[in-house]
Protein backbone atom coordinates (compact mmCIF):
# COMPACT_ATOMS: atom_id res chain seq x y z
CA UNK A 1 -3.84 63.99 142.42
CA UNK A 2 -0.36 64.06 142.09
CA UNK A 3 2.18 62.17 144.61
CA UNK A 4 2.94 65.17 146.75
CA UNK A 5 -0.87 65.99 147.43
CA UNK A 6 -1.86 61.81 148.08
CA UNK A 7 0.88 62.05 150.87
CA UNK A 8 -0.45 65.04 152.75
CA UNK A 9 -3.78 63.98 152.04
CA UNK A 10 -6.00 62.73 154.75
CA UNK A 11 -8.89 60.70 154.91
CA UNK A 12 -11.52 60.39 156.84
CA UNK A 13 -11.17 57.01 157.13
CA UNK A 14 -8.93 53.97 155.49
CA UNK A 15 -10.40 50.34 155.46
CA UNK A 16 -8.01 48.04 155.58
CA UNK A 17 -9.64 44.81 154.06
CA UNK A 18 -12.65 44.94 151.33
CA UNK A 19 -14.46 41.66 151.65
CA UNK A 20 -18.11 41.52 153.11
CA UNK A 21 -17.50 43.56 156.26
CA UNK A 22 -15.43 46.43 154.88
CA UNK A 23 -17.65 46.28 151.38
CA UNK A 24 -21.06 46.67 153.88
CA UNK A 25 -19.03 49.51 155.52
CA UNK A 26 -18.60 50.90 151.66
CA UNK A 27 -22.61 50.68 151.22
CA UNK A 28 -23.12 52.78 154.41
CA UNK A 29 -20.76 55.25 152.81
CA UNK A 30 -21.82 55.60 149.60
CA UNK A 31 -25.73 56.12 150.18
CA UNK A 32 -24.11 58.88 153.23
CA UNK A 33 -22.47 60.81 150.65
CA UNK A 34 -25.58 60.99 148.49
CA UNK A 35 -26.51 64.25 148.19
CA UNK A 36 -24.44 64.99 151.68
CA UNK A 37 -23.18 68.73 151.82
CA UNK A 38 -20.07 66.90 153.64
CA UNK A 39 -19.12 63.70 152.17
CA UNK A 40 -17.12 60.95 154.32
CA UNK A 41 -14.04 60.64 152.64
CA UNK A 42 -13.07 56.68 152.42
CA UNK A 43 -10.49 54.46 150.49
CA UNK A 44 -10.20 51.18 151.54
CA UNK A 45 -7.00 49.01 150.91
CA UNK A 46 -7.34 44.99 149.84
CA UNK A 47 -4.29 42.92 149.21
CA UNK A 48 -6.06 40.82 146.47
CA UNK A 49 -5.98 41.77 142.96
CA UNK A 50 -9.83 42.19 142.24
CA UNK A 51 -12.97 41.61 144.92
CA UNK A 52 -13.13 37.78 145.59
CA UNK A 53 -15.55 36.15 148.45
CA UNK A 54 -14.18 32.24 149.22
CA UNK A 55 -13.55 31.53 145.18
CA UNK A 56 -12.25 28.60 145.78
CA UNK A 57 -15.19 27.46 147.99
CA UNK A 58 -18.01 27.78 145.11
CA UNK A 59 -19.03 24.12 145.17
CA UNK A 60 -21.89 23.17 143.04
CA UNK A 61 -25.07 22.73 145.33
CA UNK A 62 -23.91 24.38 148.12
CA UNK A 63 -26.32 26.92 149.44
CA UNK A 64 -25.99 29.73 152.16
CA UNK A 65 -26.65 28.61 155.59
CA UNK A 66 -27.91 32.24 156.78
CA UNK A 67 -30.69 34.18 155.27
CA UNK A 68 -30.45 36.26 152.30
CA UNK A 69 -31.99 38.92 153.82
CA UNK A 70 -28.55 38.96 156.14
CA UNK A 71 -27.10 40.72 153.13
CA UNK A 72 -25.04 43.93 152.79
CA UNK A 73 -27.69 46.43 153.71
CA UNK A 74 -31.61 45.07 154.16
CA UNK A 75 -31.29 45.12 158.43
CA UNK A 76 -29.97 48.70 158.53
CA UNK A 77 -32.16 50.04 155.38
CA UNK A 78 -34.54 47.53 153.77
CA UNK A 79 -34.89 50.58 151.00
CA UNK A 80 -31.14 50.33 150.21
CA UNK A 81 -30.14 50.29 146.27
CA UNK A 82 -27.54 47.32 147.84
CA UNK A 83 -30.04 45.11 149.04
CA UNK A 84 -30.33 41.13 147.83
CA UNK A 85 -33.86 41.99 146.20
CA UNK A 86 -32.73 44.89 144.19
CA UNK A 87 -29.65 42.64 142.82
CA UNK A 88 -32.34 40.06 142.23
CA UNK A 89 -34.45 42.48 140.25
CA UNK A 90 -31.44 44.27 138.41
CA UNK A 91 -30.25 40.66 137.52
CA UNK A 92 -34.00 39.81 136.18
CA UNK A 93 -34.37 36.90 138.40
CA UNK A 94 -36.62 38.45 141.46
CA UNK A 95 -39.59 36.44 140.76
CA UNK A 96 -38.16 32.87 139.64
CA UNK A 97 -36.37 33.00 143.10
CA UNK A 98 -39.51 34.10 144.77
CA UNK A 99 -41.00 30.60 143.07
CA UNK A 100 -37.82 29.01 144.84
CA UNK A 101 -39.75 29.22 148.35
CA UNK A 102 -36.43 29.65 149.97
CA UNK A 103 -34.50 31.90 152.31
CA UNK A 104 -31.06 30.25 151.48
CA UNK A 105 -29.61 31.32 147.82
CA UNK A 106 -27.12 29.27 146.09
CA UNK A 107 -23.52 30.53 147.50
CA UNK A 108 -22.27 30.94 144.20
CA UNK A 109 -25.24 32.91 143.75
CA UNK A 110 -24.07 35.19 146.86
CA UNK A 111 -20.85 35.57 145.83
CA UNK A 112 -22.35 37.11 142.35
CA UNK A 113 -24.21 39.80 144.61
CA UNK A 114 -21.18 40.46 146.38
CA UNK A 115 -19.59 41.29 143.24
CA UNK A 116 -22.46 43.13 141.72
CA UNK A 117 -22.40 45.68 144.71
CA UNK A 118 -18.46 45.54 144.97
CA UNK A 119 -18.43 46.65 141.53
CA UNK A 120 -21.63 49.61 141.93
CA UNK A 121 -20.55 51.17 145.22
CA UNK A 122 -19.02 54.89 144.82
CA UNK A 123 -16.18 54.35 147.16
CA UNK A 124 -12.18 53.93 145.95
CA UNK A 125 -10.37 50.67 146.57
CA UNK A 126 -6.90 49.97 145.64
CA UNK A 127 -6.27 46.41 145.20
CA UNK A 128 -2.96 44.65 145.19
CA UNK A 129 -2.65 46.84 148.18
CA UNK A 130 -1.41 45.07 151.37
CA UNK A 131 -1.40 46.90 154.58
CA UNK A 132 1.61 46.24 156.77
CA UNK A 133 1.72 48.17 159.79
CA UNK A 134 -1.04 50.74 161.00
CA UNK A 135 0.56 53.68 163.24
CA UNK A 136 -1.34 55.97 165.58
CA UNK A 137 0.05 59.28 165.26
CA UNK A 138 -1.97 61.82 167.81
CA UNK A 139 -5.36 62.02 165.93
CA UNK A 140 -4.53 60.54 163.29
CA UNK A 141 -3.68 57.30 161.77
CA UNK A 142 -0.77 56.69 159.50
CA UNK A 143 -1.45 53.37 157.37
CA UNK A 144 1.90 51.43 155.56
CA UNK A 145 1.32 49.38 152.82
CA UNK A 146 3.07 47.64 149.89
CA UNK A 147 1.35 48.06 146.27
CA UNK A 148 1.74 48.68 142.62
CA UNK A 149 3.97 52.09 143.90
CA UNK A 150 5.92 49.97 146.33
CA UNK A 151 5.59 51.37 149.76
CA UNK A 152 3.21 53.57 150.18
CA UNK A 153 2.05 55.71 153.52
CA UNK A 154 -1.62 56.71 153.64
CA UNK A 155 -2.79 58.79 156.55
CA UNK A 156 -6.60 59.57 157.89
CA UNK A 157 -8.83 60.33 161.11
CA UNK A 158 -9.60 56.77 161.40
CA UNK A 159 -9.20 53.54 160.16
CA UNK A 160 -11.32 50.34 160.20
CA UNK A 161 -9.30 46.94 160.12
CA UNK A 162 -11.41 44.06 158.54
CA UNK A 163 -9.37 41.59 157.21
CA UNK A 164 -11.49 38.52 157.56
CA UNK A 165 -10.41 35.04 158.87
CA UNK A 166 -6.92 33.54 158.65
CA UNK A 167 -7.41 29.73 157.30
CA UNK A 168 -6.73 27.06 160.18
CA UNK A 169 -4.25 24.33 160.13
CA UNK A 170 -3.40 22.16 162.84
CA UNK A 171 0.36 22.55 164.38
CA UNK A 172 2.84 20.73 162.77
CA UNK A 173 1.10 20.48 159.17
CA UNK A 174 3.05 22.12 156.18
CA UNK A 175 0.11 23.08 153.49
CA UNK A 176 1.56 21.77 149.81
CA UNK A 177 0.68 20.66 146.55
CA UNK A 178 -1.07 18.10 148.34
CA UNK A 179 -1.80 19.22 151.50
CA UNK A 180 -3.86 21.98 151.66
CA UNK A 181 -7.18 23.75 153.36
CA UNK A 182 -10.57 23.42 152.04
CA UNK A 183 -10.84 27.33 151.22
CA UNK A 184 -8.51 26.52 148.47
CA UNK A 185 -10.12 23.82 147.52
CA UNK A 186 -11.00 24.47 143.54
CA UNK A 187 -7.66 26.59 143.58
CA UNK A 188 -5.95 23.23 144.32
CA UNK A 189 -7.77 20.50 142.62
CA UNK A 190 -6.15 21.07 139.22
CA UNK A 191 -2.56 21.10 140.72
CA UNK A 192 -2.75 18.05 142.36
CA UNK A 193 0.19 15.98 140.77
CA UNK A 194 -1.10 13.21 138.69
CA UNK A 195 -4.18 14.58 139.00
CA UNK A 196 -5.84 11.99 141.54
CA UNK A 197 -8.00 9.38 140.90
CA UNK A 198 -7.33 7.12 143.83
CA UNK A 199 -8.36 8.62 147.21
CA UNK A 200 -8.64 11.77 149.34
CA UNK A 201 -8.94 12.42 152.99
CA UNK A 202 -10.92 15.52 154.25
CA UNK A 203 -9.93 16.18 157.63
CA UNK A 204 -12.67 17.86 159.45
CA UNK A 205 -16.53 17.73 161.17
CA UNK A 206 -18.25 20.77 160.05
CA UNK A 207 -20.24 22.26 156.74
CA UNK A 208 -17.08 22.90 154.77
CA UNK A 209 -15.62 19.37 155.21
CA UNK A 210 -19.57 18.04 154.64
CA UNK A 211 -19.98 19.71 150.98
CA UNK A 212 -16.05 18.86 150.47
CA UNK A 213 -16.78 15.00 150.68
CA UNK A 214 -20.21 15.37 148.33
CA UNK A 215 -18.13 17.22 146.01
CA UNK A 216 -15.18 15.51 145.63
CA UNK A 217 -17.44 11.87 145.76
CA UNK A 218 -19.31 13.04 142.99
CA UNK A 219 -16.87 14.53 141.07
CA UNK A 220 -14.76 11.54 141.28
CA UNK A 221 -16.49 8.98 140.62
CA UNK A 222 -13.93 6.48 140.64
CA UNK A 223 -12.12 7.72 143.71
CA UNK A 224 -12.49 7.15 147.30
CA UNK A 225 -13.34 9.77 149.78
CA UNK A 226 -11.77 8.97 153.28
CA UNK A 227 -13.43 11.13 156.13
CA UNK A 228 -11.43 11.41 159.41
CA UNK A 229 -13.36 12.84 162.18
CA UNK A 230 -12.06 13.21 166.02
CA UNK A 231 -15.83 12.93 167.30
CA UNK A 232 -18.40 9.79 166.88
CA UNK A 233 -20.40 11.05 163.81
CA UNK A 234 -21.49 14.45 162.25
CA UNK A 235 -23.62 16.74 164.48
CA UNK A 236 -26.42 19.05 162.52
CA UNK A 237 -26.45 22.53 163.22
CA UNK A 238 -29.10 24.23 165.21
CA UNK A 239 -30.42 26.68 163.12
CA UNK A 240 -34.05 26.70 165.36
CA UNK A 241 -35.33 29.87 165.61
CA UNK A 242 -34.68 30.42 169.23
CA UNK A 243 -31.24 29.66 169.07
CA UNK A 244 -30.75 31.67 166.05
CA UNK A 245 -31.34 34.88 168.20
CA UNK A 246 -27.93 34.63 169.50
CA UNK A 247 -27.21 36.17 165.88
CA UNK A 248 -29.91 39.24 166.16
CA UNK A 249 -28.18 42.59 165.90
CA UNK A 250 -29.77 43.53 169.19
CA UNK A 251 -27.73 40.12 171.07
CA UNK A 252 -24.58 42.63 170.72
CA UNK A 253 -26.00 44.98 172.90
CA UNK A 254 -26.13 41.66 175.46
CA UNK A 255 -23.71 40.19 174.72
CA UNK A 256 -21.25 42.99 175.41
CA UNK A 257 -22.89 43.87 178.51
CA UNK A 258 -22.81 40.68 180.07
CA UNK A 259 -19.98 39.60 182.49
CA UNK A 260 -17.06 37.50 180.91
CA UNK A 261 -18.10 33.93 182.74
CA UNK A 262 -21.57 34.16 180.98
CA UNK A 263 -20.05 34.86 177.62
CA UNK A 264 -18.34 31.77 177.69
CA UNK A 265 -20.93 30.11 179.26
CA UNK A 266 -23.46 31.31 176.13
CA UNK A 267 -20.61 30.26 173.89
CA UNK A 268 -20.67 27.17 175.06
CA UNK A 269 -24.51 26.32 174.63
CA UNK A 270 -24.39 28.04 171.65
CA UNK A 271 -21.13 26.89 169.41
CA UNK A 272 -23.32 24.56 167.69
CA UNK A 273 -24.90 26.96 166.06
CA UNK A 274 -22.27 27.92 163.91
CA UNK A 275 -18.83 25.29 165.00
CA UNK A 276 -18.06 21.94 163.80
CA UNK A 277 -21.94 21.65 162.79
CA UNK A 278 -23.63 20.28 159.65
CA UNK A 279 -26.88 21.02 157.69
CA UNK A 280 -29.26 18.32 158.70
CA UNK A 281 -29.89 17.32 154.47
CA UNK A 282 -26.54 17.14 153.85
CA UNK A 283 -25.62 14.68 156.98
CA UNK A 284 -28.62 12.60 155.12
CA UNK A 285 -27.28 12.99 151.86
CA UNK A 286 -23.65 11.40 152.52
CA UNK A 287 -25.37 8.83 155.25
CA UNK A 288 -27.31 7.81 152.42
CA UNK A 289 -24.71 7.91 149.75
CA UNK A 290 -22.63 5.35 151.84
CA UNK A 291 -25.24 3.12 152.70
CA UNK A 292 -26.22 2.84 148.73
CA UNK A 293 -22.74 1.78 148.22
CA UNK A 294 -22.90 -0.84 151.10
CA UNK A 295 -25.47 -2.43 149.46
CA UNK A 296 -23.93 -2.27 145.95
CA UNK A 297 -21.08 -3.82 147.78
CA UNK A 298 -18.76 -1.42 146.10
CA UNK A 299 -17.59 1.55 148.93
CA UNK A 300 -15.97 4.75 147.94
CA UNK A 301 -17.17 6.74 150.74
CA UNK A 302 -16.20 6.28 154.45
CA UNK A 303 -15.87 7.77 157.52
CA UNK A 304 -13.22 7.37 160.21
CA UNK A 305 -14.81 8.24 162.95
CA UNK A 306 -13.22 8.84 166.85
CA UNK A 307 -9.82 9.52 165.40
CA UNK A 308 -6.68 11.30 165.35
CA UNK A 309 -4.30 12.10 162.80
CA UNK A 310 -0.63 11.44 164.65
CA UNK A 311 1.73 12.04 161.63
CA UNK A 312 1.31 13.02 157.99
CA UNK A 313 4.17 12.17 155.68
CA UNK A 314 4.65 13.45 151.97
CA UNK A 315 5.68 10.73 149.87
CA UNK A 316 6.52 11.10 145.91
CA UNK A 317 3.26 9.83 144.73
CA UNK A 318 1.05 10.70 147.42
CA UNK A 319 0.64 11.53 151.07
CA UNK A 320 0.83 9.42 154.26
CA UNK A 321 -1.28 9.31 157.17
CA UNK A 322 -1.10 7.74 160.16
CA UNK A 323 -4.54 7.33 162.10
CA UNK A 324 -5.10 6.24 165.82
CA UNK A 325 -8.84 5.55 166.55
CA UNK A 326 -8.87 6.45 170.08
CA UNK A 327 -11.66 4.38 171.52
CA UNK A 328 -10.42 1.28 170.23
CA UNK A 329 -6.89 2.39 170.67
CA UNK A 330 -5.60 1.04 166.70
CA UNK A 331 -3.40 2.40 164.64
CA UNK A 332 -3.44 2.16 160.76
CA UNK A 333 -1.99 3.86 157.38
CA UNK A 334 -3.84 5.83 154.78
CA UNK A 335 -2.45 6.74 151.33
CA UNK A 336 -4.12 9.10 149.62
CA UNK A 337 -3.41 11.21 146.92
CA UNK A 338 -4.72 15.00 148.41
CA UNK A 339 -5.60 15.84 152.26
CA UNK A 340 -8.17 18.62 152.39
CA UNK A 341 -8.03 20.34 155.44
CA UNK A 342 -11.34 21.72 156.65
CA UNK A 343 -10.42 22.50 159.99
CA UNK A 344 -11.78 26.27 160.35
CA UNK A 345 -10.89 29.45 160.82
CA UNK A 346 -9.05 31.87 163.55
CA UNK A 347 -9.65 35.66 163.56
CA UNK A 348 -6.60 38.18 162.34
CA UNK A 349 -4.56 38.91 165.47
CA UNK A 350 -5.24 42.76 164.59
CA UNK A 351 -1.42 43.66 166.93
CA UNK A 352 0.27 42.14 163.79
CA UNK A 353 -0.74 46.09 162.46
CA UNK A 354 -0.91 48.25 165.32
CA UNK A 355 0.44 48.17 168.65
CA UNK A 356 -1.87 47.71 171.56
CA UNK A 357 -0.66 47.90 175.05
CA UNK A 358 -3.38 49.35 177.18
CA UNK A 359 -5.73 46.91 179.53
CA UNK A 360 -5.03 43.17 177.66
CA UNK A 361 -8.56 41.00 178.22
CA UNK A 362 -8.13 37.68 180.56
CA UNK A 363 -8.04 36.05 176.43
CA UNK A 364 -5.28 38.28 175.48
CA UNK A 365 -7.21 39.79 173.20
CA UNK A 366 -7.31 43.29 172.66
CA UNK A 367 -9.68 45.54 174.61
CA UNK A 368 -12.84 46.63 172.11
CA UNK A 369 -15.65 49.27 172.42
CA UNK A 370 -19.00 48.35 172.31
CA UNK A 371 -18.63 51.11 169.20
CA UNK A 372 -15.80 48.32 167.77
CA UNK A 373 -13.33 50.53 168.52
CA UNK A 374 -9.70 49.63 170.40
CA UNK A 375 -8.81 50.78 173.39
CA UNK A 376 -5.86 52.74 172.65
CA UNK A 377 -3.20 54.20 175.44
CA UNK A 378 -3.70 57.01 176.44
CA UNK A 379 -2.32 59.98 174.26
CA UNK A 380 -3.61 58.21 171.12
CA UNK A 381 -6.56 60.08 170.02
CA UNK A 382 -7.15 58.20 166.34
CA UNK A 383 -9.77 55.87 165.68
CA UNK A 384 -8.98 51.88 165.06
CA UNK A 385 -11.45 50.05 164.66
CA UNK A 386 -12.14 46.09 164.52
CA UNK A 387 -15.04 45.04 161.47
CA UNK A 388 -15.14 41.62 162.78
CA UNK A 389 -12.83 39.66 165.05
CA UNK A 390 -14.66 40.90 168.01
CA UNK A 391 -16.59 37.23 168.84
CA UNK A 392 -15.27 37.03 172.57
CA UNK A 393 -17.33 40.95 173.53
CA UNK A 394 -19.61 41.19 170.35
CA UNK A 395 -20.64 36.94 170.34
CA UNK A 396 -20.77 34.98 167.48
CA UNK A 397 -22.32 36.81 165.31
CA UNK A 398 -18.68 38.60 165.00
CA UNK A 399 -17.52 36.63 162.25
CA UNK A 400 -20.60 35.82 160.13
CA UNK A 401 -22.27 37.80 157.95
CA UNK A 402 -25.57 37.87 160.26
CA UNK A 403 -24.82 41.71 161.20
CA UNK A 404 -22.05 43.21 159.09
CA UNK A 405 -25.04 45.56 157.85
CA UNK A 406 -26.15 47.34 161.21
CA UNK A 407 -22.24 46.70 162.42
CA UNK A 408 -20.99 48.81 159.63
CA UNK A 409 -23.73 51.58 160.46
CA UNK A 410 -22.44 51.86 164.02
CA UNK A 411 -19.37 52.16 162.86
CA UNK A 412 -19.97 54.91 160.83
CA UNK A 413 -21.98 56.55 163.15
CA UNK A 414 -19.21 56.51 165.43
CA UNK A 415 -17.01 57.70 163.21
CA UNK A 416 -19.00 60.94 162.16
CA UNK A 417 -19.94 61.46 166.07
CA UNK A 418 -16.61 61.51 166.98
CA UNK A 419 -15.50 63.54 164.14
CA UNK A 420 -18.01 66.16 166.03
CA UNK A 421 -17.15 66.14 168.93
CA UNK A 422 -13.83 68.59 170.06
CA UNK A 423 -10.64 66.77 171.15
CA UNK A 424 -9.57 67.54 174.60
């Protein structure tokens, strides 16, 4: 296709994004257009250079914390080419993992079957593609983007906006060489001036700043690992299977039904499910790896626990902190030589891309479809819809991986429906 005809062309829909949410969306897609009369017409956009899920995250030992059958296709279509067991048996390994007894793969095993189906599925991506404004002209949707052509405009009926979560710092910290969040973790390691030997601090109270300290302790073995909590100790995660309904597919339905007050009120029982909450073996696992060293007498692990960082300070050789334990109301210094940041994530404020004006949510948030779709003003007939981000209508299940499956078949589904129906 030459330049002319990719300018006027238009798709039936664009996906801005292509991690786990926009790749399930892909799956959905391809096995449509098998042997379709009328094939959906996708590309999907992704500002990285190749298909990437949390590289620098890939710790060794750390395991997924949601089944594997919460994969890219097994709740919508358990017969799906894209399911975890057929990577398992294209990869030759379906029966040693069956002999694992386990429902929780490696990660870095996860991220492999991400890339085996990001690399099988019969869609077209464009990487080093970032999308910078998304337009809504009448029906249809005019996407801008910078890329290997410079600025580019690509136009369709529709367009579905999953670009994941935006790392977390707290206000008033400036990442660095030696500052830095834990998502970048591997990324960073090797930069580190000096390359450190003496201490780190991992700011932080949920998994990611759990499997940070193991790491780091073990693979440092002469360096200290300073852990600075603002609660009293480490809380586990309740993954019971009660409370893990709150992440069924059919919750949505629920959740999006229910009146705002009882959404937060859910949230609320619920966040410890998911939020600032750590897998019961691993809590055991650095208890016990600090109480070995008390009785060695030699201590390279500790926690610092009911306190605040108040300033951080970036000194030639190292970084700064100050601490105030706030029950005992004491102030102290900490040099270490890195800060790892595992403080969470925030959703993408989707009205950095497209304007929304009509009927704001008491959050501020956007007004969403049960379908995901925005609630546009009036006159704008295009589809834009939200793959994620959607926690405060759609519950928590918004931003894990529990549904992105059935969420990218309703998407779809609304997509071709609409397409169907006449505009008025």
């Amino acid at each position: 296709m030459n330049g002319a005809d990719a300018a006027t062309q238009v798709h039936d829909l664009i996906g801005v994004g292509f991690g786990p949410s926009n790749l399930a969306l892909a799956t959905v897609v391809h096995e449509r257009n098998q042997g379709a009369a009328t094939r959906v017409d996708a590309v999907f956009l992704e500002a990285k250079p190749q298909f990437g899920w949390h590289p620098g995250m890939l710790l060794p030992d750390s395991t997924m914390q949601i089944s594997f059958a919460k994969d890219l296709a097994t709740l919508r279509n358990p017969r799906s080419e894209f399911t975890f067991f057929n990577y398992l048996h294209e990869r030759g390994r379906i029966v040693d993992f069956v002999n694992l007894q386990t429902f929780f793969p490696s990660r870095q095993e996860f991220s492999d079957y991400l890339n085996w189906a990001a690399e099988r599925v019969d869609v077209e991506v464009r990487y080093s593609t970032r999308v910078v404004r998304i337009d809504c002209v009448g029906e249809l949707v005019e996407v801008t983007c910078h890329g290997p052509d410079g600025v580019t405009t690509v136009r369709a009926k529709n367009v579905v906006v999953a670009p994941g979560l935006v790392p977390k710092l707290p206000e008033g910290v400036t990442p660095s060489a030696r500052v830095f969040h834990n998502h970048q973790l591997l990324d960073h390691l090797g930069q580190v001036p000096s390359r450190p030997h003496g201490r780190f601090a991992v700011v932080g109270a949920g998994q990611s700043a759990g499997e940070v300290i193991r790491y780091l302790h073990t693979q440092y073995p002469e360096a200290e690992v300073h852990s600075v909590i603002s609660r009293f100790g480490f809380s586990p995660s309740d993954d019971s299977p009660y409370a893990n309904r709150v992440f069924d597919p059919d919750t949505v339905d629920r959740w999006y039904d229910a009146p705002e007050p009882v959404r937060e009120q859910m949230m609320s029982y619920h966040r410890g499910t998911n939020y600032s909450a750590v897998d019961g073996e691993l809590i055991a696992d650095l208890f016990r790896r600090e109480y070995e060293e008390k009785v060695a007498g030699h201590r390279r692990q500790y926690v610092h626990n009911a306190t605040r960082i108040e300033a951080v300070t970036e000194l030639a050789d190292g970084v700064r902190l100050e601490l105030f334990d706030v029950m005992d109301r004491r102030r102290r210094s900490l040099t270490v030589d890195a800060v790892v940041y595992a403080t969470g994530f925030r959703s993408f404020d989707v009205t950095q891309l497209v304007d929304v004006v009509a009927g704001q949510q008491a959050s501020g948030k956007p007004p969403v479809e049960r379908d995901y779709r925005l609630r546009l003003p009036e006159g704008q007939a295009c589809g834009v819809y939200l793959n994620g981000g959607v926690e405060d209508t759609h519950g928590l299940s918004s931003s894990l991986l529990s549904v992105v499956a059935v969420r990218a078949a309703e998407i779809l589904d609304s997509i071709v429906l609409r397409a169907q129906v006449p505009a008025h």
